[in-house]
Protein backbone atom coordinates (compact mmCIF):
# COMPACT_ATOMS: atom_id res chain seq x y z
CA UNK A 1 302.08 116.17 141.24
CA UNK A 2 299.40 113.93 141.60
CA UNK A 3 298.67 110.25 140.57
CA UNK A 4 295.84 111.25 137.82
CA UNK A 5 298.45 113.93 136.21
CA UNK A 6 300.50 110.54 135.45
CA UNK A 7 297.59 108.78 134.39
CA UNK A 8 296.83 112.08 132.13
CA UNK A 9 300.07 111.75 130.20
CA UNK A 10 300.90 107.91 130.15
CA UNK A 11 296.98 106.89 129.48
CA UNK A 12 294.42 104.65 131.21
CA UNK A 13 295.07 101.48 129.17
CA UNK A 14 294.68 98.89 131.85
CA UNK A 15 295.40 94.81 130.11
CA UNK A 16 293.48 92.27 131.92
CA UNK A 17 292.73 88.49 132.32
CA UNK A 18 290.44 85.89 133.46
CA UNK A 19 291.55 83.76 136.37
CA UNK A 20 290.67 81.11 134.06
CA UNK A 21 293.28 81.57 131.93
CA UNK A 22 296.86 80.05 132.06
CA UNK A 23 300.14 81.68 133.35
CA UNK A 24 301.34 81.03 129.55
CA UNK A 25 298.59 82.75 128.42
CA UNK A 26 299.74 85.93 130.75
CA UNK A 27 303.17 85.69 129.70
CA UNK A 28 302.24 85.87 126.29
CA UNK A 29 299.84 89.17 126.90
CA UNK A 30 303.30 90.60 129.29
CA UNK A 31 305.50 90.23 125.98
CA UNK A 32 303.13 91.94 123.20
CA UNK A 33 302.83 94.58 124.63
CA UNK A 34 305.91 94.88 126.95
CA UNK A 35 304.35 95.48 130.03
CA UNK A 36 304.83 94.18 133.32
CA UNK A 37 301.71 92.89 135.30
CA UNK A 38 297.97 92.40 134.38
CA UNK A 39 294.86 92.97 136.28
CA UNK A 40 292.84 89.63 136.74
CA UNK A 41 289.25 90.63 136.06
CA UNK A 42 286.60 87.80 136.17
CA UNK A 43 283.45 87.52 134.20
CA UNK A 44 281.30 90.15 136.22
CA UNK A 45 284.07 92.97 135.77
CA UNK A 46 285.46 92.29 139.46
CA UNK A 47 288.88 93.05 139.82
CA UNK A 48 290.19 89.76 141.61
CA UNK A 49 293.83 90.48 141.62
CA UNK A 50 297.30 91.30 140.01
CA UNK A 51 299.41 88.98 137.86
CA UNK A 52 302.91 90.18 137.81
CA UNK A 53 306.22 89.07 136.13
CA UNK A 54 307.74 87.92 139.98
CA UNK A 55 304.30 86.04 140.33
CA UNK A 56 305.18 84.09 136.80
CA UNK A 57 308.64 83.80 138.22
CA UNK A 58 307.46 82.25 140.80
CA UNK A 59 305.14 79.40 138.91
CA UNK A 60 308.57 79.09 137.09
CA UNK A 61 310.63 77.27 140.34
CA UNK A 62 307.76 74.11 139.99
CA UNK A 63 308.45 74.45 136.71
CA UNK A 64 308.58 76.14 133.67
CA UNK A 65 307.61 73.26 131.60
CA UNK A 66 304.02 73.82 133.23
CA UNK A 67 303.15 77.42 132.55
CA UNK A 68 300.18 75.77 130.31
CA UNK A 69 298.45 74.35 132.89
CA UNK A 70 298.81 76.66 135.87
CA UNK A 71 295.53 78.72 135.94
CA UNK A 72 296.05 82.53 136.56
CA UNK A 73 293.60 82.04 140.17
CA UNK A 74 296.32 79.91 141.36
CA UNK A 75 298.84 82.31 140.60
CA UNK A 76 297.93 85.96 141.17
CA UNK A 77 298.20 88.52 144.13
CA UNK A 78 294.63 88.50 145.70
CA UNK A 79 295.87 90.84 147.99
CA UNK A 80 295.66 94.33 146.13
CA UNK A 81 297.31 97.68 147.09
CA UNK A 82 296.11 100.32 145.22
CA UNK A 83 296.31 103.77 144.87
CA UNK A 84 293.77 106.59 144.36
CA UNK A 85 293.67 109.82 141.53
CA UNK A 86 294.55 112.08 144.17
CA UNK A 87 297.00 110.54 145.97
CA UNK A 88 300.52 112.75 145.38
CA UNK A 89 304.06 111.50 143.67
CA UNK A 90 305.87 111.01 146.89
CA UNK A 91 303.33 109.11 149.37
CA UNK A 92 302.43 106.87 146.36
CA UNK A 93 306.30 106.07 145.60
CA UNK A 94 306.58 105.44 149.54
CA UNK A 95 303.54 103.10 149.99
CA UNK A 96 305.03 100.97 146.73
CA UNK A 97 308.39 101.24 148.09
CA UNK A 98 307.29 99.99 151.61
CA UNK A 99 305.08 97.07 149.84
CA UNK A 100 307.70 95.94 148.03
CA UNK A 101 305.36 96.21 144.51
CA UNK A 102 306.53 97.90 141.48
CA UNK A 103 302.61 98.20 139.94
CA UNK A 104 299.91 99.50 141.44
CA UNK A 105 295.92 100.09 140.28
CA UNK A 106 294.54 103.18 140.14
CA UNK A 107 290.91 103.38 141.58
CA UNK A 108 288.03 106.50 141.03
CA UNK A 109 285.29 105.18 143.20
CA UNK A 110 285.14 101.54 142.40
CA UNK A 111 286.26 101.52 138.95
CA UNK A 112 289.71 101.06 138.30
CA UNK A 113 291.12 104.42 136.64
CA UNK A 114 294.49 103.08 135.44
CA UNK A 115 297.30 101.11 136.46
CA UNK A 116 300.95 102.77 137.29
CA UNK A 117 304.49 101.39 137.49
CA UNK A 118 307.51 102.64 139.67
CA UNK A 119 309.14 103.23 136.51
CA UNK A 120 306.22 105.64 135.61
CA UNK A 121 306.83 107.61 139.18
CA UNK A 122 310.43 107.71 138.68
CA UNK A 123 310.01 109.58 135.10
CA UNK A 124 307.53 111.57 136.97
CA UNK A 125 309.75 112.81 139.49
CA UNK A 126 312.77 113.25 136.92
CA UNK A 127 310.43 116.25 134.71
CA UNK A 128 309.13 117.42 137.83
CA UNK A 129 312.39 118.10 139.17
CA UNK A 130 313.73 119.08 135.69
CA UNK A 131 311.16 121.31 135.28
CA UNK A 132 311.86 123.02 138.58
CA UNK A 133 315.22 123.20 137.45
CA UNK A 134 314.68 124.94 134.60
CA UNK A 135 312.66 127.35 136.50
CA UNK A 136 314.82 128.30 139.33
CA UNK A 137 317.78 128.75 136.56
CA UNK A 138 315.50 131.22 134.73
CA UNK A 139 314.92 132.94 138.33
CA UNK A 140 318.64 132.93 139.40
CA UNK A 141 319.02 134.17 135.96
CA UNK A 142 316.63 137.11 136.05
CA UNK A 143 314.81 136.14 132.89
């Protein structure tokens, strides 16, 4: 299975922000629609970085209180992993597993194709395998 047969069934919808913006702002974006991390894409289209839940976590220990004036620059990943359509199930799970990041962007050429999650490998893998199930069962089974 590859990483654009996930994008094909979950969709491309990819939320972004402006570095400009606050960390309050991004944890009001994370909770509407119940994701975890944003792309941080500046006025030109760039991709600059990731926001993530840890990252807001992290502006949380100076303080919580603050969120409102913390701007998104001063808080994001700058430095991207990302993943590409064709890469396959397992080497992407391994390269987020060994960077310790549980969302990674999706790139066709320059343009970012999508944005995945761990969670979105893991129910990957889990029909893959069922399905493979199912089929060696009907096999075994002589159907």
């Amino acid at each position: 299975m590859k990483v654009r047969d996930i994008l094909h069934a979950k969709g491309r919808q990819v939320y972004t922000v402006s570095p400009d913006e606050t960390v309050h702002d991004v944890v009001r974006v994370l909770m509407a629609h119940r994701i975890g991390a944003l792309l941080v894409v500046d006025g030109d289209g760039l991709t600059r970085g990731i926001i993530t839940e840890r990252d807001v976590l992290r502006e949380c220990l100076d303080g919580a209180d603050r969120l409102d004036q913390v701007q998104v620059r001063h808080a994001m990943t700058t430095d991207l992993v990302v993943g590409l359509l064709d890469d396959d199930l397992d080497c992407t799970m391994s390269a987020m597993t060994q960077h310790r990041i549980r969302h990674l962007p999706i790139m066709d050429g320059g343009a970012v194709a999508g944005l995945i999650s761990i969670g979105d490998l893991v129910k990957a893998s889990l029909d893959e395998t069922a399905y493979e199930n199912g089929f060696l069962r009907e096999y075994i089974q002589g159907r």
